[in-house]
C-alpha atoms as a PDB file:
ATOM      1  CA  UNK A   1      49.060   4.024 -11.314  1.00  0.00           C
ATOM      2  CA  UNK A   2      49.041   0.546 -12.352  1.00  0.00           C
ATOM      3  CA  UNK A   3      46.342  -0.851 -14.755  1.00  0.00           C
ATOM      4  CA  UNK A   4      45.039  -3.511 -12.214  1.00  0.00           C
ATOM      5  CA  UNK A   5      44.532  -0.792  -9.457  1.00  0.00           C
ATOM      6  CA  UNK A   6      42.417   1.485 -11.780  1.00  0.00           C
ATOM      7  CA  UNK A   7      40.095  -1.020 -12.616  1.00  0.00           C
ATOM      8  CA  UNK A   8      39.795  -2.056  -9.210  1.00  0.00           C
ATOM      9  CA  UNK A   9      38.878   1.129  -8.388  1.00  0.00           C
ATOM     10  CA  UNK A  10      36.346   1.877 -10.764  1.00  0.00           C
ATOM     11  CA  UNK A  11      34.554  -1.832  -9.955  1.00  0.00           C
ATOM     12  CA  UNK A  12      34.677  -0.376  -6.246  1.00  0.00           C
ATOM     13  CA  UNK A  13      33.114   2.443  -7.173  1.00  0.00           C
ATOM     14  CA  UNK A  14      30.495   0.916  -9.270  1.00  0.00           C
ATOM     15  CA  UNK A  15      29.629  -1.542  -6.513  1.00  0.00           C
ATOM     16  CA  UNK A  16      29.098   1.221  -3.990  1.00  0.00           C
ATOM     17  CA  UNK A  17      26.505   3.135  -6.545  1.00  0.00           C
ATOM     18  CA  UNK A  18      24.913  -0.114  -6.897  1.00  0.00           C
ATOM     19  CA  UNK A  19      24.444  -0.483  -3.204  1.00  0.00           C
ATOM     20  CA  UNK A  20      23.136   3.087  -2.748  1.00  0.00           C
ATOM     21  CA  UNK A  21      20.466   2.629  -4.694  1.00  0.00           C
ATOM     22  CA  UNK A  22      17.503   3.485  -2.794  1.00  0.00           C
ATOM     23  CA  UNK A  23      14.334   0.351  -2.426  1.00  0.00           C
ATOM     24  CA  UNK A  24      10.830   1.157  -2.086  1.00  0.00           C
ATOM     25  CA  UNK A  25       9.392   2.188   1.998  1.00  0.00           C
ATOM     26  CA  UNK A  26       9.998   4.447   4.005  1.00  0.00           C
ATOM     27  CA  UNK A  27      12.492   7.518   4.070  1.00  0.00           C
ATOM     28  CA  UNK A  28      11.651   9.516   0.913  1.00  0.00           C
ATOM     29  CA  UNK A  29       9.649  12.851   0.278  1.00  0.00           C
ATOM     30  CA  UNK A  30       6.531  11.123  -1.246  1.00  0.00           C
ATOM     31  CA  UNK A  31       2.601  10.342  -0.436  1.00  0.00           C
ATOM     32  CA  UNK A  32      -0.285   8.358  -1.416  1.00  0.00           C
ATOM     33  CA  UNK A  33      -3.478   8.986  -0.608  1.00  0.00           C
ATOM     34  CA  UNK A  34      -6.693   7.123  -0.419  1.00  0.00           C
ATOM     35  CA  UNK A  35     -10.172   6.698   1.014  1.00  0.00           C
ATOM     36  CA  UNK A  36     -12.346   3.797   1.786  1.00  0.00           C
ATOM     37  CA  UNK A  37     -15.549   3.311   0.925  1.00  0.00           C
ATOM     38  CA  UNK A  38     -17.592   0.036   2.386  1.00  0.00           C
ATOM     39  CA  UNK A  39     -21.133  -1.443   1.645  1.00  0.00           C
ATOM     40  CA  UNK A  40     -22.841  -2.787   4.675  1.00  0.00           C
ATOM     41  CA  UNK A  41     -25.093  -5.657   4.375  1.00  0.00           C
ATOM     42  CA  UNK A  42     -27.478  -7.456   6.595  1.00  0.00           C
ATOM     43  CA  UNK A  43     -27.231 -10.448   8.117  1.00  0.00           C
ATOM     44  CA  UNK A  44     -27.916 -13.031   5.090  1.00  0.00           C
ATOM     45  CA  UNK A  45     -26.037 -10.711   2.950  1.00  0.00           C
ATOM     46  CA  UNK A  46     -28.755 -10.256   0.652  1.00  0.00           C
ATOM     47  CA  UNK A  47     -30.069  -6.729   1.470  1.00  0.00           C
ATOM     48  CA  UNK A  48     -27.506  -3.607   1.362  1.00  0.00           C
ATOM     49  CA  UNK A  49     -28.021  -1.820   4.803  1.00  0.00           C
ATOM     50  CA  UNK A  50     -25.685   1.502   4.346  1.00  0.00           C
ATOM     51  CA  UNK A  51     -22.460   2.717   2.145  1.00  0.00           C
ATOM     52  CA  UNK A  52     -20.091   5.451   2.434  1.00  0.00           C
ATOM     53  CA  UNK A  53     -16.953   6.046   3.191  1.00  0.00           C
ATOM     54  CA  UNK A  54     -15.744   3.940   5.887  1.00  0.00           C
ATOM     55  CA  UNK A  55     -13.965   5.392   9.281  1.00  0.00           C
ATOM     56  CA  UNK A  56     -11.755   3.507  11.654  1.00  0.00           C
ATOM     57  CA  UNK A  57     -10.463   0.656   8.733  1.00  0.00           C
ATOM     58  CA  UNK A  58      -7.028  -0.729   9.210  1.00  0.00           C
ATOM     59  CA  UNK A  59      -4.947  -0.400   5.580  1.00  0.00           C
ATOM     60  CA  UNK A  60      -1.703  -1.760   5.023  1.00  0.00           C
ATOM     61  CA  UNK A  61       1.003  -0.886   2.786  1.00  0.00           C
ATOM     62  CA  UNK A  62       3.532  -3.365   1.389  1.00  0.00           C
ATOM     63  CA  UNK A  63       7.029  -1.869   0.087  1.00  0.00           C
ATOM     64  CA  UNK A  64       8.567  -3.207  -3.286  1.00  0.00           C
ATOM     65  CA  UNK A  65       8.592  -6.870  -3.834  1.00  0.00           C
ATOM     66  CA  UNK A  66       8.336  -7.789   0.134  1.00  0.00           C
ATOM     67  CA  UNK A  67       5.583 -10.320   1.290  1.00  0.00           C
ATOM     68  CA  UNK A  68       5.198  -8.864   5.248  1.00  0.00           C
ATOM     69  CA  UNK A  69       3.324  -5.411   5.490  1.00  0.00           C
ATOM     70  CA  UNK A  70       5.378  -2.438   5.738  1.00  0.00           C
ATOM     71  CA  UNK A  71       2.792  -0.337   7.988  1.00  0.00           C
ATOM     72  CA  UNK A  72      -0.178   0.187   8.795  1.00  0.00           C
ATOM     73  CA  UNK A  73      -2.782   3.115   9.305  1.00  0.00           C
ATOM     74  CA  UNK A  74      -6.574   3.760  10.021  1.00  0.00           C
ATOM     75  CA  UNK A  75      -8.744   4.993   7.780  1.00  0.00           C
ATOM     76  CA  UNK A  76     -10.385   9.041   9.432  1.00  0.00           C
ATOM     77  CA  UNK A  77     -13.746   9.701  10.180  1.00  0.00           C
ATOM     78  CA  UNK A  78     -14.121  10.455   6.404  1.00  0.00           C
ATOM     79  CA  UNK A  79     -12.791   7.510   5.042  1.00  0.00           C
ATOM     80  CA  UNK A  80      -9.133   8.817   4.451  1.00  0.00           C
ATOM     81  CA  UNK A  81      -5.895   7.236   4.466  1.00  0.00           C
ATOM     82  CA  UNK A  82      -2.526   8.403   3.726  1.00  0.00           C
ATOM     83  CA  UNK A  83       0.929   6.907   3.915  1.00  0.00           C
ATOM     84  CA  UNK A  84       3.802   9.716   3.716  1.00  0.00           C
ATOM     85  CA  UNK A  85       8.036   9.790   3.297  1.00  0.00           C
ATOM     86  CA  UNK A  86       7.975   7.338   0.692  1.00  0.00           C
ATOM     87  CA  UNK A  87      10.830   6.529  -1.695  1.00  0.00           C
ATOM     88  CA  UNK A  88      10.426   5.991  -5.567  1.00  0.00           C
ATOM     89  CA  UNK A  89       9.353   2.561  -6.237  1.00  0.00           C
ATOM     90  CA  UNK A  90       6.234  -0.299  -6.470  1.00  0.00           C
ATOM     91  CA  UNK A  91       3.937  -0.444  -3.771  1.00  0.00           C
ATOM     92  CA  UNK A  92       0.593  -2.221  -2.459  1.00  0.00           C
ATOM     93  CA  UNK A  93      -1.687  -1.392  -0.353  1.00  0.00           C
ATOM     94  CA  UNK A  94      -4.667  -3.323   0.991  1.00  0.00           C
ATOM     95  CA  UNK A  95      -7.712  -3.434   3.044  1.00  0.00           C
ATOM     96  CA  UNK A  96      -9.279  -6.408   3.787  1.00  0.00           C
ATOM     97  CA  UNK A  97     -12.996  -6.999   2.766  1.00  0.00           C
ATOM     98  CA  UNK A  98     -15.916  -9.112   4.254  1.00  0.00           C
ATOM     99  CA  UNK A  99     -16.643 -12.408   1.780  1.00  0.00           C
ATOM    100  CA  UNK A 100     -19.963 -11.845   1.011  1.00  0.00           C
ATOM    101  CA  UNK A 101     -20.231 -15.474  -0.832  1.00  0.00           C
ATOM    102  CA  UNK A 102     -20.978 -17.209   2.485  1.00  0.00           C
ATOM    103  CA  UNK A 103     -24.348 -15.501   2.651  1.00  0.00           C
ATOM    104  CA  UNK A 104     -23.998 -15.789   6.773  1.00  0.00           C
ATOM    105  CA  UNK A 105     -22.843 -12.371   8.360  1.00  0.00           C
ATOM    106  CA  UNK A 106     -20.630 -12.954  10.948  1.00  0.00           C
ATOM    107  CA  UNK A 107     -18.150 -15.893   8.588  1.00  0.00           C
ATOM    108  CA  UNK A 108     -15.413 -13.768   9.551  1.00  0.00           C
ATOM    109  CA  UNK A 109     -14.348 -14.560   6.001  1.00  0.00           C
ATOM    110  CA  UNK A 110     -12.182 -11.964   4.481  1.00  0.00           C
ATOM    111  CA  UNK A 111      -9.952 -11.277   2.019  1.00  0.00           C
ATOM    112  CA  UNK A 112      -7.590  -8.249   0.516  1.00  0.00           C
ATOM    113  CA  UNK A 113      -8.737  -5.570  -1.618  1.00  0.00           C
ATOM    114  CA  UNK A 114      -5.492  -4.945  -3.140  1.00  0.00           C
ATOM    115  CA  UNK A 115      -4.388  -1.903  -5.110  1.00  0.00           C
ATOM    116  CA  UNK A 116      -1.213  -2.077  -6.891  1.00  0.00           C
ATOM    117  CA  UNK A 117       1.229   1.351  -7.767  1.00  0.00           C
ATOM    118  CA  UNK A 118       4.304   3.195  -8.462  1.00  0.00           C
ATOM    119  CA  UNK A 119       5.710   5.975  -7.312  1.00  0.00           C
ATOM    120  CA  UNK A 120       8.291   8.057  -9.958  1.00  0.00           C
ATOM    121  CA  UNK A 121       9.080  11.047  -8.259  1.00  0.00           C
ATOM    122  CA  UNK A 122      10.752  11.640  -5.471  1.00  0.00           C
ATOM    123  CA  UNK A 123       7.902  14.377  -4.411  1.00  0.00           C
ATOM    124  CA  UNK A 124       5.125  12.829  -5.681  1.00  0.00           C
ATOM    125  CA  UNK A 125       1.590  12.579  -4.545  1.00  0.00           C
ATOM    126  CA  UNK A 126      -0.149   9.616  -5.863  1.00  0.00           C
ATOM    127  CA  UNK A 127      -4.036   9.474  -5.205  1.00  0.00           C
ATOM    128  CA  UNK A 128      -5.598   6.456  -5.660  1.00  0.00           C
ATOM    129  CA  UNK A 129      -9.173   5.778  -6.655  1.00  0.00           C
ATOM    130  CA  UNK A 130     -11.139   4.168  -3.637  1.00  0.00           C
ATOM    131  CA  UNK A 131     -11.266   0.993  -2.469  1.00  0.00           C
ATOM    132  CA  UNK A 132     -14.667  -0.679  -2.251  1.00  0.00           C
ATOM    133  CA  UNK A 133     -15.052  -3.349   0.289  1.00  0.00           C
ATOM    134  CA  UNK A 134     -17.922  -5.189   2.227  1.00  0.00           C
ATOM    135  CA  UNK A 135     -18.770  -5.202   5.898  1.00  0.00           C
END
C-alpha cells in the first residue's frame, strides 16, 4: 500500500470515531430523578398559605449545550419527576416559579428554577435535591 492511502485511511477512520461520539438526550440507559416542592402564598404574597410537594407541575429538560427544551414531563401526585434513556453528558432541567417580588398574586410573572448536572455513566441514576418554587 502506498503511504498517501494509509494515512488517508487512518484520517477516515478517525473522522468516523469522531462523528460517533454520542451528545447528551435521549437514547442512553440513564435516569434522573426529582421532586418538586412549592410554597403557596396568598394573594398579596405576604402570608404562606400551604407547602409540599407539588403534583401536576410541568418540568423541562434541556440536553447538552442546546437552548430549546428537550422534553417535558409532569410532576405525580407526590411531587415526582423522572426523565429516563439518557446518554452521558450535561443537562438542565427547570421548572418555572411564581415571582413573588410583584406582591400581586395573579402577575403571571415567572421565571426558571434551574438545576444544572452531569451524567457519567452510561447506567446512572442521578437524584437531584428538590426544587423549591412559588405558586
Amino acid at each position: 500500500m502506498k503511504p498517501a492511502y494509509v494515512i488517508s485511511l487512518i484520517i477516515l477512520f478517525a473522522l468516523v470515531l469522531i462523528s460517533c461520539e454520542k451528545q447528551p438526550g435521549p437514547g442512553g440507559k440513564a435516569t434522573v430523578k426529582g421532586k418538586v416542592y412549592a410554597r403557596d402564598y396568598d394573594n398579596t404574597q405576604n402570608y404562606l398559605i400551604s407547602q409540599g410537594y407539588s403534583p401536576g407541575e410541568k418540568v423541562y429538560i434541556i440536553y447538552g449545550s442546546n437552548t430549546s427544551i428537550g422534553k417535558t414531563v409532569t410532576t405525580s401526585t407526590d411531587g415526582s419527576f423522572e426523565f429516563k434513556y439518557l446518554q452521558k453528558g450535561h443537562y438542565k432541567v427547570f421548572v418555572n416559579s411564581l415571582d413573588t417580588a410583584h406582591k400581586v398574586k395573579g402577575n403571571d410573572t415567572e421565571y426558571p428554577i434551574t438545576v444544572e448536572f452531569d451524567i457519567t455513566g452510561t447506567k446512572e441514576t442521578v437524584q437531584l435535591d428538590d426544587i423549591k418554587i412559588n405558586k
